[in-house]
Structures are given as structure tokens and as C-alpha cells.
C-alpha atoms as a PDB file:
ATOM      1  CA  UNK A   1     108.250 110.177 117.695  1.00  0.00           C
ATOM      2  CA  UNK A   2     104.405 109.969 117.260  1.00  0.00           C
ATOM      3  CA  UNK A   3     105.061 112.750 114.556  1.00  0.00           C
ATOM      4  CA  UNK A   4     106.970 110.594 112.598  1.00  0.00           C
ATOM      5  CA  UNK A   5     103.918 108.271 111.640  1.00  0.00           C
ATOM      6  CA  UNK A   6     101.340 109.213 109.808  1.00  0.00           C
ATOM      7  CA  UNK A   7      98.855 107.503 107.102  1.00  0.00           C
ATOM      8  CA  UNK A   8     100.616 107.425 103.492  1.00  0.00           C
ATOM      9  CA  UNK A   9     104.136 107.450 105.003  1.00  0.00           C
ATOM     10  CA  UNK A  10     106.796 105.404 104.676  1.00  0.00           C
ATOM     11  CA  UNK A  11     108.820 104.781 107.985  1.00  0.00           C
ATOM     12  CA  UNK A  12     112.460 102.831 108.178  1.00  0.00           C
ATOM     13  CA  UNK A  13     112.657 100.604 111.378  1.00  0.00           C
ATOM     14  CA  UNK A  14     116.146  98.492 110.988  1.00  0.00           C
ATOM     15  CA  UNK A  15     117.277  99.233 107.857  1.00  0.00           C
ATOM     16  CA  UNK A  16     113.285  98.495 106.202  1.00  0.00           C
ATOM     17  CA  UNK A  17     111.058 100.333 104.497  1.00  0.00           C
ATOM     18  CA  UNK A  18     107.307 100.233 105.583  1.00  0.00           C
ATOM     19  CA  UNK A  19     104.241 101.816 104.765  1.00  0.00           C
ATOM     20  CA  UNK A  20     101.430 102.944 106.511  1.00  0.00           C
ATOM     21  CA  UNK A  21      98.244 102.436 104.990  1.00  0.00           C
ATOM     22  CA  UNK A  22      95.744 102.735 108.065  1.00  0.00           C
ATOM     23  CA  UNK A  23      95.156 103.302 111.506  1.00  0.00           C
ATOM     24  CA  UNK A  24      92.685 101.991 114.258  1.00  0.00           C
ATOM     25  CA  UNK A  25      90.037 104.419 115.797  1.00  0.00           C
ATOM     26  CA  UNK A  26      92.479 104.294 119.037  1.00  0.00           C
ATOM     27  CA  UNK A  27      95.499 105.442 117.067  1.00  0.00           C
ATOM     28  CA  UNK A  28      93.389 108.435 115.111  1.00  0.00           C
ATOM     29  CA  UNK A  29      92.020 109.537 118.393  1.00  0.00           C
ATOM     30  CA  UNK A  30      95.611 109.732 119.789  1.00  0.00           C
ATOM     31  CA  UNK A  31      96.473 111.808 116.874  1.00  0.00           C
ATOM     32  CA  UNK A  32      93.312 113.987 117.120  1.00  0.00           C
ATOM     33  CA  UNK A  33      94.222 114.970 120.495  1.00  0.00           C
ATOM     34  CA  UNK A  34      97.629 115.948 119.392  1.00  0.00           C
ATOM     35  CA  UNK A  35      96.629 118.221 116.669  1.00  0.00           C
ATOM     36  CA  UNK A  36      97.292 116.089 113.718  1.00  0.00           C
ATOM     37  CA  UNK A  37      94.263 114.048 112.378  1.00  0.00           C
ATOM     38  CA  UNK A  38      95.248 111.542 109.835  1.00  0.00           C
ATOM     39  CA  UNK A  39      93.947 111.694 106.287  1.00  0.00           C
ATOM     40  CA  UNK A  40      91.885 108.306 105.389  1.00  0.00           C
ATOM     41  CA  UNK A  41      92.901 105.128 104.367  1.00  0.00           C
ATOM     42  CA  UNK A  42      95.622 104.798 101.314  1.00  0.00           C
ATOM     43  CA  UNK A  43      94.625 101.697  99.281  1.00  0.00           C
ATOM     44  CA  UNK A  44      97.230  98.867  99.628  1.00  0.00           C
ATOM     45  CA  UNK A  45      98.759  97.362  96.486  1.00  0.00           C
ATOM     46  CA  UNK A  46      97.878  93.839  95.033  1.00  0.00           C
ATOM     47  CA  UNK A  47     100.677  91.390  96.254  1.00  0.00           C
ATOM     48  CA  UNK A  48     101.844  89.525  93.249  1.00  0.00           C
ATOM     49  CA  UNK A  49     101.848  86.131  95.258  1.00  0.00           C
ATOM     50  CA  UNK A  50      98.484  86.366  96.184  1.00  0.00           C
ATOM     51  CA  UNK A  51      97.261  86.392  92.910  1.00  0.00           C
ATOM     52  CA  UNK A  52      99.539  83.490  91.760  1.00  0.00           C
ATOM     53  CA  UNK A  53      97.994  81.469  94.464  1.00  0.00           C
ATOM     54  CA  UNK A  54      95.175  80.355  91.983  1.00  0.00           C
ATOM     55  CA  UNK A  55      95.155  76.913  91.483  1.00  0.00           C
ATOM     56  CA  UNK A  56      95.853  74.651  88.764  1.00  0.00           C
ATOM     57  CA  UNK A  57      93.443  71.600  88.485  1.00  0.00           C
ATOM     58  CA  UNK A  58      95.677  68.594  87.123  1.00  0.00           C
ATOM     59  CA  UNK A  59      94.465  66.931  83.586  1.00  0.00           C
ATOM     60  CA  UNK A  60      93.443  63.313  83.842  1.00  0.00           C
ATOM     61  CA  UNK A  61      95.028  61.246  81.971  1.00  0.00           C
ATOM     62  CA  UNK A  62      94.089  57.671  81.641  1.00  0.00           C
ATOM     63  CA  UNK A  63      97.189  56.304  80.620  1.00  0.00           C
ATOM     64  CA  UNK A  64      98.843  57.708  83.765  1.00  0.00           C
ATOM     65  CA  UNK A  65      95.542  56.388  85.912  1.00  0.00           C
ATOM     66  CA  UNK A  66      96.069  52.631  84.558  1.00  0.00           C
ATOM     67  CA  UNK A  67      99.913  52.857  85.288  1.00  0.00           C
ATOM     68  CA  UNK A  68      99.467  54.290  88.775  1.00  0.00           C
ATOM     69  CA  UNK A  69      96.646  51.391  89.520  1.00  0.00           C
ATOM     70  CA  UNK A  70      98.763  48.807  88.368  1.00  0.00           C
ATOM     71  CA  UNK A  71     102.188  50.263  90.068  1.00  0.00           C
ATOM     72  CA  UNK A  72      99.893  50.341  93.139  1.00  0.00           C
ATOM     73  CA  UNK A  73      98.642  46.515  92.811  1.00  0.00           C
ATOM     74  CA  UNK A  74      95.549  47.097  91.630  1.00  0.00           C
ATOM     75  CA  UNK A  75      94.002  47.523  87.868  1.00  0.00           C
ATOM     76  CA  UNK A  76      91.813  46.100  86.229  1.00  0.00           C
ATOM     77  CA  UNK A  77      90.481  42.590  85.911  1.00  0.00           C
ATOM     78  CA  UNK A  78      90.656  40.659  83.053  1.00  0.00           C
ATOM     79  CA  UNK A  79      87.901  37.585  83.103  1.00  0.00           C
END
């Protein structure tokens, strides 16, 4: 039922749990004209893989550079 969401709730739809954080200006006009304005926004929690998603630059390491070249075919020249 339309009752059953609302901003800061947390609905079960097969067997999960989900949270309602916002709504779109459709959606709080819907439940204006029922009688049951929604309270504002609820502020959504940092996900933990988004801030693990920061990259690590690799270290150069010229040993590893000269090995690579040389596995490769290439290196350098000796005159």
C-alpha cells in the first residue's frame, strides 16, 4: 500500500531490507494529495566500497623496468 512507504522507512520486498531515503516531486505530490506529506530527505550512508575505490599509483622500480625491457626484446644498447 502507498501507506506503507514513506521517507526514513525501511520496506522488505522478497525477503530484503531497503531504505528509503528520498522521493521525486511526483511521488511527494502523490502523497500530498493523500494526506501524508513526507518529511525531507534522510542522508544516505557512505558505502565502504566507494571509498576503497581510491587508487594506488604503482612504485617504479628500475630493476623491474630493465627486466621487463629485456623479457620484452628490447633494453638497452651497449656500444
Amino acid at each position: 500500500m502507498p501507506q506503507d512507504f514513506a521517507v526514513g522507512t525501511d520496506v522488505a520486498i522478497l525477503a530484503r531490507q531497503f531504505r528509503i531515503y528520498d522521493m521525486d516531486e511526483y511521488s511527494r505530490e502523490f502523497y500530498e494529495r493523500l494526506g501524508q506529506p513526507q518529511p525531507p530527505a534522510c542522508g544516505c550512508p557512505v558505502d565502504n566500497f566507494e571509498t576503497s575505490k581510491i587508487p594506488i599509483l604503482p612504485k617504479k622500480d628500475p630493476e623491474m623496468l630493465q627486466y621487463m625491457e629485456k623479457k620484452l626484446g628490447g633494453g638497452k644498447v651497449l656500444s
